[in-house]
C-alpha atoms as a PDB file:
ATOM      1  CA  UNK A   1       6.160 -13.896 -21.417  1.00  0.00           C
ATOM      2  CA  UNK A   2       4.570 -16.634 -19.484  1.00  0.00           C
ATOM      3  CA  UNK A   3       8.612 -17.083 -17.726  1.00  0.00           C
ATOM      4  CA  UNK A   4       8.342 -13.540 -16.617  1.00  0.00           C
ATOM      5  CA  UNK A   5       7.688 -13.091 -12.807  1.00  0.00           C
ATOM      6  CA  UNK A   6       5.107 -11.096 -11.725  1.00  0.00           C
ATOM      7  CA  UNK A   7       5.305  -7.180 -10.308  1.00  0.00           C
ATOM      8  CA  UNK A   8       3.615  -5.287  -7.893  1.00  0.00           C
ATOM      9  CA  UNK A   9       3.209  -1.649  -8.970  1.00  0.00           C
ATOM     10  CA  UNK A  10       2.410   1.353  -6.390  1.00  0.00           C
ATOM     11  CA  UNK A  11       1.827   4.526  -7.796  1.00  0.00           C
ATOM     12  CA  UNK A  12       2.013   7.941  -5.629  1.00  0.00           C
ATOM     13  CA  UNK A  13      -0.421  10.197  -6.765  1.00  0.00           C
ATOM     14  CA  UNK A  14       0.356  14.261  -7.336  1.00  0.00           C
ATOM     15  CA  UNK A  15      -1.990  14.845  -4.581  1.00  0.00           C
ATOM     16  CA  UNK A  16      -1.104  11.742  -1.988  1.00  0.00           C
ATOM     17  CA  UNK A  17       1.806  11.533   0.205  1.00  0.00           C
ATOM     18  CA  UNK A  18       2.230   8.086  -0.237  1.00  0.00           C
ATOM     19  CA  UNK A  19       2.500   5.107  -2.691  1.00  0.00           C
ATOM     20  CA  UNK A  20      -1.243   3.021  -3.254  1.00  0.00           C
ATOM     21  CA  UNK A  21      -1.359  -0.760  -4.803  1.00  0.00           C
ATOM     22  CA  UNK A  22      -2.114  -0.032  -8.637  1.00  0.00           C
ATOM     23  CA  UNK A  23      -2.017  -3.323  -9.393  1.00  0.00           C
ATOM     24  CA  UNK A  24       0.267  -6.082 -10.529  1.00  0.00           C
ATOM     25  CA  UNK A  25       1.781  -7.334 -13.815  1.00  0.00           C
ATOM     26  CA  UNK A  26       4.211  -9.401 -15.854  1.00  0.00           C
ATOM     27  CA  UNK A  27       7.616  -8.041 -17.097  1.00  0.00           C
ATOM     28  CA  UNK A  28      11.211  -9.433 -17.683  1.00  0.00           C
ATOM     29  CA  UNK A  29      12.826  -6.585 -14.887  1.00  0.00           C
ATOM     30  CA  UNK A  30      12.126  -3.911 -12.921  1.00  0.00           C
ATOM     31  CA  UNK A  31      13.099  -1.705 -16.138  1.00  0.00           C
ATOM     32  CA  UNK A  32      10.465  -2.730 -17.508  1.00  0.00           C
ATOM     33  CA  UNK A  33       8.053  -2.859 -15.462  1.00  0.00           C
ATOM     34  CA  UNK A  34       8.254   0.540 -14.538  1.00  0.00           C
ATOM     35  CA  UNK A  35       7.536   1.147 -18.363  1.00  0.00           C
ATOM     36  CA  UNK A  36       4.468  -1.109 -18.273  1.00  0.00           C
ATOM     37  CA  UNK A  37       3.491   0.146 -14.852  1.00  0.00           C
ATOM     38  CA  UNK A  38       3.565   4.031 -16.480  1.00  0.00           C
ATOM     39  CA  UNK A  39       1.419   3.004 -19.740  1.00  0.00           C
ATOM     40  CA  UNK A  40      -1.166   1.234 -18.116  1.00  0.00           C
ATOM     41  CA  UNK A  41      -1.165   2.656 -14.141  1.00  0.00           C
ATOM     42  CA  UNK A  42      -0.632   6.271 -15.142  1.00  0.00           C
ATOM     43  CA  UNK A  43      -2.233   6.703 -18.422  1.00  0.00           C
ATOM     44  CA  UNK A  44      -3.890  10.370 -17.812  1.00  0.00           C
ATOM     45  CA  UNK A  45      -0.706  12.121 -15.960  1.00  0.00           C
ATOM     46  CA  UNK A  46      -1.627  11.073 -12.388  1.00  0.00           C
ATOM     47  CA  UNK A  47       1.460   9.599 -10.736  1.00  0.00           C
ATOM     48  CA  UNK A  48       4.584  11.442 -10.037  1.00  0.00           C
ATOM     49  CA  UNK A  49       6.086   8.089  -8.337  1.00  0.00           C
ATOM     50  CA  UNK A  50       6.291   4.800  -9.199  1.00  0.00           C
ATOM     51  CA  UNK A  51       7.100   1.743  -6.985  1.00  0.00           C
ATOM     52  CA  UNK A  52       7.712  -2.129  -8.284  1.00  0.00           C
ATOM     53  CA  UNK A  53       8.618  -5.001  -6.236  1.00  0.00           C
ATOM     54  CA  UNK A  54       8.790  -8.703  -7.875  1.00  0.00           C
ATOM     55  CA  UNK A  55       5.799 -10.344  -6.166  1.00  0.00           C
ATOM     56  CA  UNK A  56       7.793 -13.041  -4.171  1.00  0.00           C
ATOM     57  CA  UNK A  57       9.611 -10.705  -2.294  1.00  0.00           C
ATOM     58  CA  UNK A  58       6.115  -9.055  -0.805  1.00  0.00           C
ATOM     59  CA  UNK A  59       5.469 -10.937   2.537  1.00  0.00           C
ATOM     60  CA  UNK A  60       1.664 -10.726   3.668  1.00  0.00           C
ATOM     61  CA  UNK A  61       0.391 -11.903   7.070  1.00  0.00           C
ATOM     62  CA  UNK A  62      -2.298 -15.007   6.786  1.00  0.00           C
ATOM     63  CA  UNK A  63      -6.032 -13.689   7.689  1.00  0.00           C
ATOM     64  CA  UNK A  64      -6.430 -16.673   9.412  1.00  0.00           C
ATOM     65  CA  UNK A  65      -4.071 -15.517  12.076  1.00  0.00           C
ATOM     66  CA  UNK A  66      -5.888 -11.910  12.531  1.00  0.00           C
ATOM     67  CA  UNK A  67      -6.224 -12.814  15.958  1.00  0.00           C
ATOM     68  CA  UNK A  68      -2.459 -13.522  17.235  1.00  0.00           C
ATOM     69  CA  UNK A  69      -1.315 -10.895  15.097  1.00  0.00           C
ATOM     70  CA  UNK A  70      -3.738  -7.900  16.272  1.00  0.00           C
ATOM     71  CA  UNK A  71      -4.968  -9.082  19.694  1.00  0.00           C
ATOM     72  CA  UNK A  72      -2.344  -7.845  21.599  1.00  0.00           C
ATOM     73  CA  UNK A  73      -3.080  -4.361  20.796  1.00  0.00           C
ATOM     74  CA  UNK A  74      -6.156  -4.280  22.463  1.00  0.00           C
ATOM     75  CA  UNK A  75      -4.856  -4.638  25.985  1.00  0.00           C
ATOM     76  CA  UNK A  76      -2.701  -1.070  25.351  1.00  0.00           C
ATOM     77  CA  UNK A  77      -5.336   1.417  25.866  1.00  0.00           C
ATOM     78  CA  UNK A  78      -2.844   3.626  25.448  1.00  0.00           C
ATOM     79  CA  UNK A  79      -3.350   2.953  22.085  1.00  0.00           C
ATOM     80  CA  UNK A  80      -6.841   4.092  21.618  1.00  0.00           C
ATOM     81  CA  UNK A  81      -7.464   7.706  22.945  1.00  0.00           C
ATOM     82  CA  UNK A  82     -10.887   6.861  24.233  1.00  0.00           C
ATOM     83  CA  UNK A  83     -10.651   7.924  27.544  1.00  0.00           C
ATOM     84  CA  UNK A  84      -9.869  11.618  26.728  1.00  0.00           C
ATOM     85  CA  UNK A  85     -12.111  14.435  27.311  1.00  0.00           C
ATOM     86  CA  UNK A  86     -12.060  16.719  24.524  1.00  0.00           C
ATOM     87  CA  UNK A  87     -12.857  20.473  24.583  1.00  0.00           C
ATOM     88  CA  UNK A  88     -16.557  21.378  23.256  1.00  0.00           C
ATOM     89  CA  UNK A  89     -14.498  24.207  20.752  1.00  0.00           C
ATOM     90  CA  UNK A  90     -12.575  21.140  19.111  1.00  0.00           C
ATOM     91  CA  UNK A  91     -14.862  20.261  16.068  1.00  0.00           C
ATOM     92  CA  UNK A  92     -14.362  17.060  13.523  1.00  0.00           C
ATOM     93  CA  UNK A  93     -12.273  15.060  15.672  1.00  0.00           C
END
C-alpha cells in the first residue's frame, strides 16, 4: 500500500453545480479509488459525481508568487464593477 500513489478526490454534491476537494487518498488506480473515494467521501448518499486525479498530475501555483500571478489584474478595472451606479430597486447585490 505504501507503493500506491496518492489521489485527489472531488465530489459534486446533489445540490452543487460543481466538483469540491473531498480530500485525498492512497489506491493502486483510478478504479479504485473511485471505490475508496465513494466509501469514505460519500458515506450518507451525498455525491452524485465523483472526480480523481493522481496527485502529481495536479499543478498548484506557489503562494510565494501571489503577487506576479494576481497583480496584473488590478490594473483592469474593468474587472471590478466598482464604478457602476446601481438602481435603488436592485436589492442584495
Amino acid at each position: 500500500m505504501k507503493d500506491w500513489p496518492l489521489w485527489e478526490v472531488f465530489i459534486r454534491s446533489k445540490q452543487g453545480l460543481n466538483h469540491i476537494h473531498a480530500g485525498s487518498l492512497h489506491a493502486a488506480d483510478a478504479e479504485m479509488a473511485i471505490e475508496n473515494a465513494r466509501d469514505v467521501y460519500t458515506r450518507r448518499n451525498e455525491g452524485i459525481s465523483i472526480w480523481v486525479v493522481e496527485s502529481k498530475h495536479v499543478k498548484a501555483s506557489n503562494p510565494e508568487d501571489q503577487g506576479a500571478l494576481f497583480d496584473p489584474a488590478d490594473n483592469k478595472i474593468y474587472r471590478h464593477p466598482t464604478f457602476y451606479v446601481l438602481p435603488d430597486e436592485l436589492k442584495h447585490m
